[in-house]
Each structure stands twice: as C-alpha cells, then as structure tokens.
Protein backbone atom coordinates (compact mmCIF):
# COMPACT_ATOMS: atom_id res chain seq x y z
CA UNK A 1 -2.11 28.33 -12.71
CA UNK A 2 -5.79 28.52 -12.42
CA UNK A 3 -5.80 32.31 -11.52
CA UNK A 4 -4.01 32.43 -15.01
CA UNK A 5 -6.40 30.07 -16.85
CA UNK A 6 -9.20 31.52 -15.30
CA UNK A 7 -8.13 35.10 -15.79
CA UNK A 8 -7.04 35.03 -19.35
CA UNK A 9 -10.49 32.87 -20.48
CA UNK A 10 -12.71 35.35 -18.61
CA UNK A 11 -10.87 37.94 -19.95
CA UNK A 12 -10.12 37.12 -23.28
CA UNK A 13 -14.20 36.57 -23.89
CA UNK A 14 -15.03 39.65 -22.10
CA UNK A 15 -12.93 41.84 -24.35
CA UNK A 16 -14.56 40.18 -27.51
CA UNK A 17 -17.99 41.15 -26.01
CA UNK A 18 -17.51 44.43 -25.09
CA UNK A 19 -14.59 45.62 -28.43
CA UNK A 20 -17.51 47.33 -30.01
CA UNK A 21 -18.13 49.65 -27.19
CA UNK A 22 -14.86 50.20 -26.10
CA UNK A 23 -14.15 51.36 -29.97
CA UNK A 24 -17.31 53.96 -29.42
CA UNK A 25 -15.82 54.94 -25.77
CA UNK A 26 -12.09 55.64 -27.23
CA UNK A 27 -13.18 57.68 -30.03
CA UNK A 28 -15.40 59.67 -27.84
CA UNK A 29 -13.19 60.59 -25.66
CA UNK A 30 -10.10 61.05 -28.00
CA UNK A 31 -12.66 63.68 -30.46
CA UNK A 32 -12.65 67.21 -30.61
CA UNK A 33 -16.14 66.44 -32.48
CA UNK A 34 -19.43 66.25 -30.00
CA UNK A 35 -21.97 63.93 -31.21
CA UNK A 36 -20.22 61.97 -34.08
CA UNK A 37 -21.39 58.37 -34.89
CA UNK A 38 -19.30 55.40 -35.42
CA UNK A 39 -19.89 52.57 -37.97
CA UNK A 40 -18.27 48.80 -38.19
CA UNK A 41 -17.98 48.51 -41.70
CA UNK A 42 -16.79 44.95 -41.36
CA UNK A 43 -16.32 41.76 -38.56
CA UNK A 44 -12.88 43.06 -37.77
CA UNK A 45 -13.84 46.43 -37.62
CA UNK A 46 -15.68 45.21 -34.47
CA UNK A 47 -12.37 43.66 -32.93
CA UNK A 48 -10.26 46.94 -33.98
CA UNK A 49 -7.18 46.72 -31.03
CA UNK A 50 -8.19 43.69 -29.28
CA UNK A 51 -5.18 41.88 -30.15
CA UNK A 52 -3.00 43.42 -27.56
CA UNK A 53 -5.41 42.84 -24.67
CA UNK A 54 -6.41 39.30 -26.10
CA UNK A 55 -2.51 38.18 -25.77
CA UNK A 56 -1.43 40.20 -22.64
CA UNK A 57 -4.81 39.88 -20.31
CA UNK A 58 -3.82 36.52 -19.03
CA UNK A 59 -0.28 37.62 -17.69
CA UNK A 60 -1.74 40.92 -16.53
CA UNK A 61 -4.14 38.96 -14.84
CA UNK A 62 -1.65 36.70 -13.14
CA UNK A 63 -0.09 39.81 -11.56
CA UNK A 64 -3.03 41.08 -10.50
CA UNK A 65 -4.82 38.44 -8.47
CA UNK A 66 -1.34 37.38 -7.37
CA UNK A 67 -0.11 40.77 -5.66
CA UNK A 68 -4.02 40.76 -4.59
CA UNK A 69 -3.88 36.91 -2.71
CA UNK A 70 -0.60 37.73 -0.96
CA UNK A 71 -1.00 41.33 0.12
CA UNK A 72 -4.48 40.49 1.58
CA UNK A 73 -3.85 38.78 3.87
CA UNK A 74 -1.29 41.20 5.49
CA UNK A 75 -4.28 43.84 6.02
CA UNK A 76 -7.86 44.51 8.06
CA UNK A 77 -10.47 41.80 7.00
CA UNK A 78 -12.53 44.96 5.95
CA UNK A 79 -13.87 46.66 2.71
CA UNK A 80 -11.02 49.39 3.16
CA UNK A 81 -8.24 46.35 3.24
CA UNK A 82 -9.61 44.84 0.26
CA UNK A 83 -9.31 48.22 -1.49
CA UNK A 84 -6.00 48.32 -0.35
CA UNK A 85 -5.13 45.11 -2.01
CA UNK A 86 -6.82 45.87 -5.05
CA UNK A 87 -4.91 48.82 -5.55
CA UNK A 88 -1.88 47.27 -4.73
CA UNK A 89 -2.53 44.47 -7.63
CA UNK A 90 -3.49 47.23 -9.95
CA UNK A 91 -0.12 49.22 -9.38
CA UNK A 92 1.85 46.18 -10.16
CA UNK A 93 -0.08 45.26 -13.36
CA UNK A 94 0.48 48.60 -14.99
CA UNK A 95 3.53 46.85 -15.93
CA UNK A 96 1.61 45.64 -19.24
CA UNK A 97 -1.24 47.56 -19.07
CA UNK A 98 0.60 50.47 -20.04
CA UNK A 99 2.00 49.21 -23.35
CA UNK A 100 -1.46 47.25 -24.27
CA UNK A 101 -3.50 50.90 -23.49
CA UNK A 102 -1.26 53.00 -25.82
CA UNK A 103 -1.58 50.28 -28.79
CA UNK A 104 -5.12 49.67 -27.96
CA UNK A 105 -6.42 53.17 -28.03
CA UNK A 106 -4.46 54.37 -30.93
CA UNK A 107 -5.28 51.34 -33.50
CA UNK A 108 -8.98 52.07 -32.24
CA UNK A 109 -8.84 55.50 -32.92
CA UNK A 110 -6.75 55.76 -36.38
CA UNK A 111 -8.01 52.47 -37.86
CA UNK A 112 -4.60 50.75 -37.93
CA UNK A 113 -3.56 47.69 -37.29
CA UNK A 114 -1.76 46.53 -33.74
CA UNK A 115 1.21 45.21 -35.11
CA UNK A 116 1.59 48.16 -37.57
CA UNK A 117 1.02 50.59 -34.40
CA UNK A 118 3.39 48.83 -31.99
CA UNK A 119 6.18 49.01 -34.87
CA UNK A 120 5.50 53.04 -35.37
CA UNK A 121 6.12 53.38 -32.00
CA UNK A 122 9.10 51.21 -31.35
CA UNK A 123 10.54 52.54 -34.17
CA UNK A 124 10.32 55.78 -33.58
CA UNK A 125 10.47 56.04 -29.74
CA UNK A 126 12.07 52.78 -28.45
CA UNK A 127 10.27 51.11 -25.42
CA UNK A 128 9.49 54.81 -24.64
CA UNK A 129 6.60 54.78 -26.59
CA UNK A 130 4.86 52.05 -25.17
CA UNK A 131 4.73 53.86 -21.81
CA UNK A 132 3.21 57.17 -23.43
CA UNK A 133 0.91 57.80 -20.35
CA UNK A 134 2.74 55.48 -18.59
CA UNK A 135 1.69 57.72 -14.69
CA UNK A 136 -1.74 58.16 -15.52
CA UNK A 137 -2.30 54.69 -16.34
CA UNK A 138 -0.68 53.75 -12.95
CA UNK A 139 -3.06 56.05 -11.20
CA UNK A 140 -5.51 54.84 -13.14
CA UNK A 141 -5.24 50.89 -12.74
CA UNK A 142 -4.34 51.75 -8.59
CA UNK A 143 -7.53 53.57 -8.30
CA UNK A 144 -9.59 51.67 -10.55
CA UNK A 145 -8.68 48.01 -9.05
CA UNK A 146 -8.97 49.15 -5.73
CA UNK A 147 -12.37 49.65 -6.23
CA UNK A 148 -13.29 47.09 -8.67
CA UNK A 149 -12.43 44.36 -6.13
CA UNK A 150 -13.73 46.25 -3.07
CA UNK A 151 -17.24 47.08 -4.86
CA UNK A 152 -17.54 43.47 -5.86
CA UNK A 153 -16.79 42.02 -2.75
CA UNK A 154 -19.04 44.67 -0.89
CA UNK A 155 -22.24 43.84 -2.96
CA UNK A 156 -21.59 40.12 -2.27
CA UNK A 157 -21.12 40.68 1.39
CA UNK A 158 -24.71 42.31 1.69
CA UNK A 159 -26.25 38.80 0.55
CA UNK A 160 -25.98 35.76 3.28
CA UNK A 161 -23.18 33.80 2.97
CA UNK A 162 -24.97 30.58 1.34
CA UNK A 163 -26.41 33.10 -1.30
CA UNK A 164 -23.01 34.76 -2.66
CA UNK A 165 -22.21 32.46 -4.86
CA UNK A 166 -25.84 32.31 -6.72
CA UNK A 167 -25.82 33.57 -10.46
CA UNK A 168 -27.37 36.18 -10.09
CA UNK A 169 -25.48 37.30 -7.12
CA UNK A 170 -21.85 37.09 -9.03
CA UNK A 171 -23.21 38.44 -11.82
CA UNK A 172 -24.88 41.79 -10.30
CA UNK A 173 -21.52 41.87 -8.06
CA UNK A 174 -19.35 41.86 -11.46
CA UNK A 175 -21.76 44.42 -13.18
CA UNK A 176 -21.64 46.47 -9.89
CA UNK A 177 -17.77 46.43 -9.92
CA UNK A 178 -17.38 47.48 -13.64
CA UNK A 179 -19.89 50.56 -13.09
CA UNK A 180 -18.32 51.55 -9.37
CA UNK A 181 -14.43 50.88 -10.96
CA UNK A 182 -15.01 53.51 -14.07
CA UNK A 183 -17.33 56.18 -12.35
CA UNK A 184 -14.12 56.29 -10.01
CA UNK A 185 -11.74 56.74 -12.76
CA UNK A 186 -13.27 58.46 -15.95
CA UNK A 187 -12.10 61.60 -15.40
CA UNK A 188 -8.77 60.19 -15.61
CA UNK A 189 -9.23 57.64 -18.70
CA UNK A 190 -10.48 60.46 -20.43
CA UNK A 191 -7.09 62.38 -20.13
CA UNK A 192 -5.33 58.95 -20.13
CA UNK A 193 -6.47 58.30 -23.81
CA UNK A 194 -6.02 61.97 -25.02
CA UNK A 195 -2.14 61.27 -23.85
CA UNK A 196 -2.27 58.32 -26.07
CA UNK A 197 -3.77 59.04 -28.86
CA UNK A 198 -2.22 62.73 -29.98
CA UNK A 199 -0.22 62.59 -32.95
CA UNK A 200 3.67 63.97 -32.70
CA UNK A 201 5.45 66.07 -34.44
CA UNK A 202 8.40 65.41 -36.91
CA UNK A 203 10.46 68.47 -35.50
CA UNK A 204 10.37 70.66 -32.49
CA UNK A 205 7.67 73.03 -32.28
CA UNK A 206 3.80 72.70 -32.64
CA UNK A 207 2.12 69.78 -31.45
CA UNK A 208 -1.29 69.36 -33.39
CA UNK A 209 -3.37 66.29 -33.47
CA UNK A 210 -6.44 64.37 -32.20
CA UNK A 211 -6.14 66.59 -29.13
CA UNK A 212 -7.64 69.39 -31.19
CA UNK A 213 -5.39 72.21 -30.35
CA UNK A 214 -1.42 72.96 -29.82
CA UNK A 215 1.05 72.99 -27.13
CA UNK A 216 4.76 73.04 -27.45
CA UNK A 217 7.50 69.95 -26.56
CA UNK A 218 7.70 69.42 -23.09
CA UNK A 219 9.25 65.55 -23.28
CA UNK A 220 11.47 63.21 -25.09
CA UNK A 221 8.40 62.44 -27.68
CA UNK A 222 7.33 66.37 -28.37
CA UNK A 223 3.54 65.52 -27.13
CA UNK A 224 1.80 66.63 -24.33
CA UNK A 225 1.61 65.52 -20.95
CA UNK A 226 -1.17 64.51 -18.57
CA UNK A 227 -1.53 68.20 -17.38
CA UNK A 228 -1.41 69.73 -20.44
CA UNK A 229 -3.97 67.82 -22.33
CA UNK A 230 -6.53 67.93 -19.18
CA UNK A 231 -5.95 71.55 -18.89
CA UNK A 232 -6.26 71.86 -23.41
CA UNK A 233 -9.59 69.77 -22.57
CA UNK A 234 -11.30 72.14 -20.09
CA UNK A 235 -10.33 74.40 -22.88
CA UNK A 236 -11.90 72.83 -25.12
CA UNK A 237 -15.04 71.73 -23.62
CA UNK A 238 -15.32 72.46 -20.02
CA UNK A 239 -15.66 69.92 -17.10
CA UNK A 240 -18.05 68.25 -19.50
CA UNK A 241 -15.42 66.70 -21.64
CA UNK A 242 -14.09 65.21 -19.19
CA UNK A 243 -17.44 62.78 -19.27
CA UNK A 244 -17.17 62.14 -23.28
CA UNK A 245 -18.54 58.85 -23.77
CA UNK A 246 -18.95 57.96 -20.38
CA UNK A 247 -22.56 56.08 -20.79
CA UNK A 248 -21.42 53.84 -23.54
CA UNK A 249 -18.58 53.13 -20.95
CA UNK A 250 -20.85 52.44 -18.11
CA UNK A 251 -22.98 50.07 -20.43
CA UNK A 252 -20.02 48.47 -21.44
CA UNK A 253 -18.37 48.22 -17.86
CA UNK A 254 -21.89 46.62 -16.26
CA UNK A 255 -22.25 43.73 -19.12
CA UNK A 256 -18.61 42.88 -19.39
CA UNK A 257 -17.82 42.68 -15.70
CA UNK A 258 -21.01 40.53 -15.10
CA UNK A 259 -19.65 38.23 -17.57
CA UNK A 260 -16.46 38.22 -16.78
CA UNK A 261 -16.34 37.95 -12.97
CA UNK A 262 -19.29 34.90 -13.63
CA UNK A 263 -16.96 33.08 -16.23
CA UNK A 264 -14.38 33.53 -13.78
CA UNK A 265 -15.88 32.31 -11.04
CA UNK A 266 -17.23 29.37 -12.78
CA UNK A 267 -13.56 28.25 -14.31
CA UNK A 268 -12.34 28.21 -10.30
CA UNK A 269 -14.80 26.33 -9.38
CA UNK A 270 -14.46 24.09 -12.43
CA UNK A 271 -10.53 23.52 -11.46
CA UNK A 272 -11.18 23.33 -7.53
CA UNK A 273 -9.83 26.24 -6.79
CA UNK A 274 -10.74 28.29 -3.96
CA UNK A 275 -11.78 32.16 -5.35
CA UNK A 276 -9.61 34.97 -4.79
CA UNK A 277 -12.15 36.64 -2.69
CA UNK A 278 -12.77 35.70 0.79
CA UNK A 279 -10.61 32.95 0.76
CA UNK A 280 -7.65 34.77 2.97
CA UNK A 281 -6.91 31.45 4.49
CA UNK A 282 -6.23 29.15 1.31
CA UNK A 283 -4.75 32.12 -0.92
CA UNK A 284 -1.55 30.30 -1.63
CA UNK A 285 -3.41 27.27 -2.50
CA UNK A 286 -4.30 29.80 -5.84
CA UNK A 287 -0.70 29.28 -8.15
C-alpha cells in the first residue's frame, strides 16, 4: 500500500507539472511540419490527455515497483541487476501503459477529449485499439525502466551513503534518471507515437494521416505498423526525425523526475516505509 500511495501521489503531480511539455513533445513528434508552435488557449488546454495517466499511474505504479522489489532480490547486487529488475517491472506494466499511451497521445494530438477518444476506439476496434503499438510500447517501457531505475540508483551510489538521501541528492538522481531513461528510448517513442496517432481508413486501401504519407493495410485496423512508419519517417525526414522534439522532452524528463522521485521518496519516508531502492533485505515489508 505505500508503494501505491506513494506512486500514484508522485505521479499524479508530476504529470500535472510536466502536461504542457508532453503536449509540445507529442505533437512534435507526431508532425510532418518542422518548426510549428503550439499554443494553450485555455487551463485545460494545458491538461489535454492527462486524464488517463492521472487515473491509471497509481496501479501502473503498483506493478512496477512490485515486479521491481521481488525480482531484485533474485539477481547480482550490481548496477546491471538493478537494470535487470527495472526492465522486468517495466515489461509487466505495459499492461496499462499501453492503453493510457494510445489515448494519451491521440487526445493530445487531435484536441479531443479522453473519454470521447477511448469510445472511438472501442467502438470501432474493440480492446484492439487500446493496444495500437501495443510491442513498441513493451520495448519501450523494458528499455526505458531498466534504465530509469539503474541511472537513479547509480548517481546515488557515487555520493556516501549518509549523503543519498539529501535533497539535492534525490532530486539530481530523479532528474538524472528522466534524462538517461528517454535519451535511451527516443528513437523508439518517436515511432511509438507515430503508431498511435495515424488516422485509419474507413475501407481497405490507402492509409493517409498524421503520418504524412501512405502505406497500404497490413493489420486488423488498416494502419501501419512499427516498421512501416519508422521506415515512412526516414522517408520523410532522415535519421533526424527520429529526434523531433527531443529537447522539450529532455527538459521535461529532468524537472518531472526530480520531482517525482523527491515526492516519492518523501511519502515513504512519511509512511515508514523502507524505499524501493537499496532496501533488498526489507522489500516485502513494501505492500
């Protein structure tokens, strides 16, 4: 229970601080248009497909520092065991990471609603829709996670132990994490929200869309897969557009983490709980 409380506060008021970018990051890498500016019109502009991660975050959360406390400690005490772990926790939390991406990425692209995207899809595809991307995202979340808890327990590690949990320690670590996490996986969050975000056709033939080009049906929804679209995007812009909006990301991904792994750490320590993180010993105390 306080990995969930902990996780779904932290994470829930990291989202809020970091929507705006993450609006400016999706639509960068879902354009065919270099250079384009994005305005907030309004409050809720600014919160434009949080609700998804907002009401999921806490259960994905839960399965993530749960598969990472019990697969620990079945591996090295090392950096590359902790990686392990991570991407272990990731794997298992695409579960709902999937769905919340695909809603979250198109309602921040097209300027709908959650709710009204989540229907469109259900309706039209079933549950298949909310796994559009569904392997990527799994790659993704494995890759990413392994290194998001590996970089933040490295830069901790290089501080004495009476210093690591300091402020300023946790919150370089976190910012550290978010940066080292998405310069491992841009590449493939780029692709990832291209996947997403394409619109489908009504029949069989042409697929045309926010991808910017055209490719024919290949799978049960008549878009594109993860091949097609990274191969339509070299196309398109060479192995530069597969870095669209990546500053705004790393911006976003240094602030949010730094708040979010200090908030975390803070609510564990509020509840007496030991931290996920070098606590191998006490990790089923953490329910």
């Amino acid at each position: 229970m306080s990995d969930f409380i902990a996780g779904y506060v932290s994470g829930a008021l990291s989202i809020l601080i970091g929507s705006p970018l993450d609006i400016i990051k999706s639509r960068l890498q879902a354009s065919s248009s270099r250079g384009a500016t994005y305005n907030f019109p309004s409050v809720s502009s600014y919160l434009r497909g949080t609700t998804p991660p907002l009401l999921t975050y806490g259960a994905l959360n839960s399965i993530l520092f749960a598969t990472y406390n019990r697969t620990l400690p079945l591996l090295p005490d090392t950096l590359t065991g902790i990686w392990i772990a991570g991407a272990a926790g990731g794997l298992t939390s695409f579960i709902l990471s999937a769905p919340t991406e695909v809603v979250k990425t198109r309602a921040q692209v097209t300027g709908a609603g959650s709710w009204e995207v989540t229907r469109g899809l259900w309706r039209r595809y079933g549950p298949h829709g909310l796994y559009l991307g569904g392997t990527i995202t799994a790659a993704r979340d494995a890759i990413g996670y392994g290194w998001y808890f590996a970089a933040y327990e490295g830069v901790r590690r290089y501080w004495e132990e009476e210093q690591r949990d300091q402020a300023g320690v946790i919150l370089f670590a976190g910012g550290v994490a978010g940066v080292a996490t998405w310069a491992s996986i841009y590449p493939l969050d780029v692709v990832k929200t291209r996947v997403q975000t394409q619109l489908f056709p009504e029949t069989w033939g042409e697929t045309r869309g926010l991808l910017g080009g055209a490719g024919k049906r290949t799978s049960w929804h008549g878009g594109l897969g993860a091949g097609e679209c990274a191969k339509m995007l070299y196309r398109e812009a060479g192995y530069r557009g597969f870095f669209d909006g990546m500053g705004v990301c790393m911006a976003r991904a240094f602030l949010v983490n730094a708040v979010q792994w200090a908030i975390y750490e803070y609510i564990m320590r509020a509840l007496k709980a030991p931290a996920c993180l070098g606590a191998r010993e006490e990790f089923t105390e953490v329910a």
